[in-house]
Protein backbone atom coordinates (compact mmCIF):
# COMPACT_ATOMS: atom_id res chain seq x y z
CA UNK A 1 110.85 88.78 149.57
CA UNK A 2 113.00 88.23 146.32
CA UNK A 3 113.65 90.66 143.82
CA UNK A 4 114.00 89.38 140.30
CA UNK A 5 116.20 92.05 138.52
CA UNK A 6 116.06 90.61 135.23
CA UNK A 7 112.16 90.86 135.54
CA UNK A 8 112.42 94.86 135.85
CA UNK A 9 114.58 94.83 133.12
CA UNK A 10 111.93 92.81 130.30
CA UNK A 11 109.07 94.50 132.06
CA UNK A 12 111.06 98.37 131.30
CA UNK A 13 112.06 96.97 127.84
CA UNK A 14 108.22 95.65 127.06
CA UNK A 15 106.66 98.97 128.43
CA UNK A 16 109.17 101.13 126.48
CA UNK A 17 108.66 99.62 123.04
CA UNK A 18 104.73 100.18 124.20
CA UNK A 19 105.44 103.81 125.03
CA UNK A 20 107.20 104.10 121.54
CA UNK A 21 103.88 102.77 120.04
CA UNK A 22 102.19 105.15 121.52
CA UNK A 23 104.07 107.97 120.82
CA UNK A 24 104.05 107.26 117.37
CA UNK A 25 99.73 106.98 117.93
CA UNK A 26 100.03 110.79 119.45
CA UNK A 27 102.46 112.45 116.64
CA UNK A 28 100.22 110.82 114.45
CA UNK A 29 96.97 112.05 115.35
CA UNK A 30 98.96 115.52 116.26
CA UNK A 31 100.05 115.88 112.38
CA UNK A 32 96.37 114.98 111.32
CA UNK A 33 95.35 117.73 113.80
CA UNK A 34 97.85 120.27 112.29
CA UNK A 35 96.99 119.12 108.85
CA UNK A 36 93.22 119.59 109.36
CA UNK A 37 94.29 122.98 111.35
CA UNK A 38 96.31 124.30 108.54
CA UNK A 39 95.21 123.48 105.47
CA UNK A 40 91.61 124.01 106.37
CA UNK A 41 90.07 125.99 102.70
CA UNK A 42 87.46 128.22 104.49
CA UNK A 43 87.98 131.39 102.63
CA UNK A 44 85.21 133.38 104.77
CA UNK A 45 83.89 133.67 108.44
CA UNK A 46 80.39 131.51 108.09
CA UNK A 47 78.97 131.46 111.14
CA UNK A 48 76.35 128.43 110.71
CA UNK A 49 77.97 126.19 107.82
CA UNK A 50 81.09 124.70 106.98
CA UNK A 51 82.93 126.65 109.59
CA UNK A 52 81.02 125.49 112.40
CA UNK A 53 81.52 121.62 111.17
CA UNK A 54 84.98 122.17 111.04
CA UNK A 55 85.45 123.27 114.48
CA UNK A 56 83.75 120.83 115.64
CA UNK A 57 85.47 118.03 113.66
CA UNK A 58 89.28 120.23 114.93
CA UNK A 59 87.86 120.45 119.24
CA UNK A 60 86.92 116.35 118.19
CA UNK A 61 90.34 115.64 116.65
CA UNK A 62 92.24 117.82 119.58
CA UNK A 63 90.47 115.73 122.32
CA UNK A 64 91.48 112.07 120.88
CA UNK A 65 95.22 113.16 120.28
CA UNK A 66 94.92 114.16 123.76
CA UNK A 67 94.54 110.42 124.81
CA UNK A 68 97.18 108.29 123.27
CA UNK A 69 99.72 111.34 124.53
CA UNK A 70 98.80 110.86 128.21
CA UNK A 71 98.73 107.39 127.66
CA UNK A 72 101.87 107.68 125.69
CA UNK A 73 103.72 110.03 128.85
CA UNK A 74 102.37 107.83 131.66
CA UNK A 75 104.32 104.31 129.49
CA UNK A 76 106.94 106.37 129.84
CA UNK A 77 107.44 107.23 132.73
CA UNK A 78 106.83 103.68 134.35
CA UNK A 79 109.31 102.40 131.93
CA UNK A 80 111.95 104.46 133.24
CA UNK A 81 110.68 103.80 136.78
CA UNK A 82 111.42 100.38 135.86
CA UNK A 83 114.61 100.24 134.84
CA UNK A 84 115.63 102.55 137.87
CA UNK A 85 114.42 99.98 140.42
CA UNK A 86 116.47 97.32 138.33
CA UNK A 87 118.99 99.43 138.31
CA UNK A 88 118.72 99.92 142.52
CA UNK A 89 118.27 96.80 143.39
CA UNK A 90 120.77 94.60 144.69
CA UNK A 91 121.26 90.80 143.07
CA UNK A 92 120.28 88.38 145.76
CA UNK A 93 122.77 85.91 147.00
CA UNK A 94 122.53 82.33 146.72
């Protein structure tokens, strides 16, 4: 079985700029989260009203910024997985 090396190497490099993308997806919808967090204007506890839509709208927000950062973390990972098995492997003779 052959080993292509420089195939590790533009798979890593493809996956990384992916992981960056996705990082940049998870900061994103982090901020927004903080923003909304924040900067929320309730000025009293209202138990059935705008303060229960809000929470709802924050646990909603929370759970897809969740995604993109697993998503973001697994990219990651493989990429540098990637570029260690390029980096192991030796170049086949010919």
């Amino acid at each position: 079985m052959t080993v292509d090396i420089e195939k590790f190497r533009r798979d890593a490099h493809r996956i990384e700029k992916w992981s960056i993308g996705w990082m940049l997806l998870s900061l994103a919808m982090w901020g927004w989260f903080g923003y909304r967090l924040l900067v929320d204007d309730d000025r009293g506890y209202r138990r059935f009203g705008k303060y229960a839509e809000t929470s709802h709208s924050l646990v909603g927000i929370l759970a897809l910024a969740v995604i993109p950062t697993i998503i973001g973390a697994t990219t990651i990972v493989y990429s540098q997985v990637l570029f260690r098995l390029a980096r192991q492997t030796k170049p086949e003779l010919k």
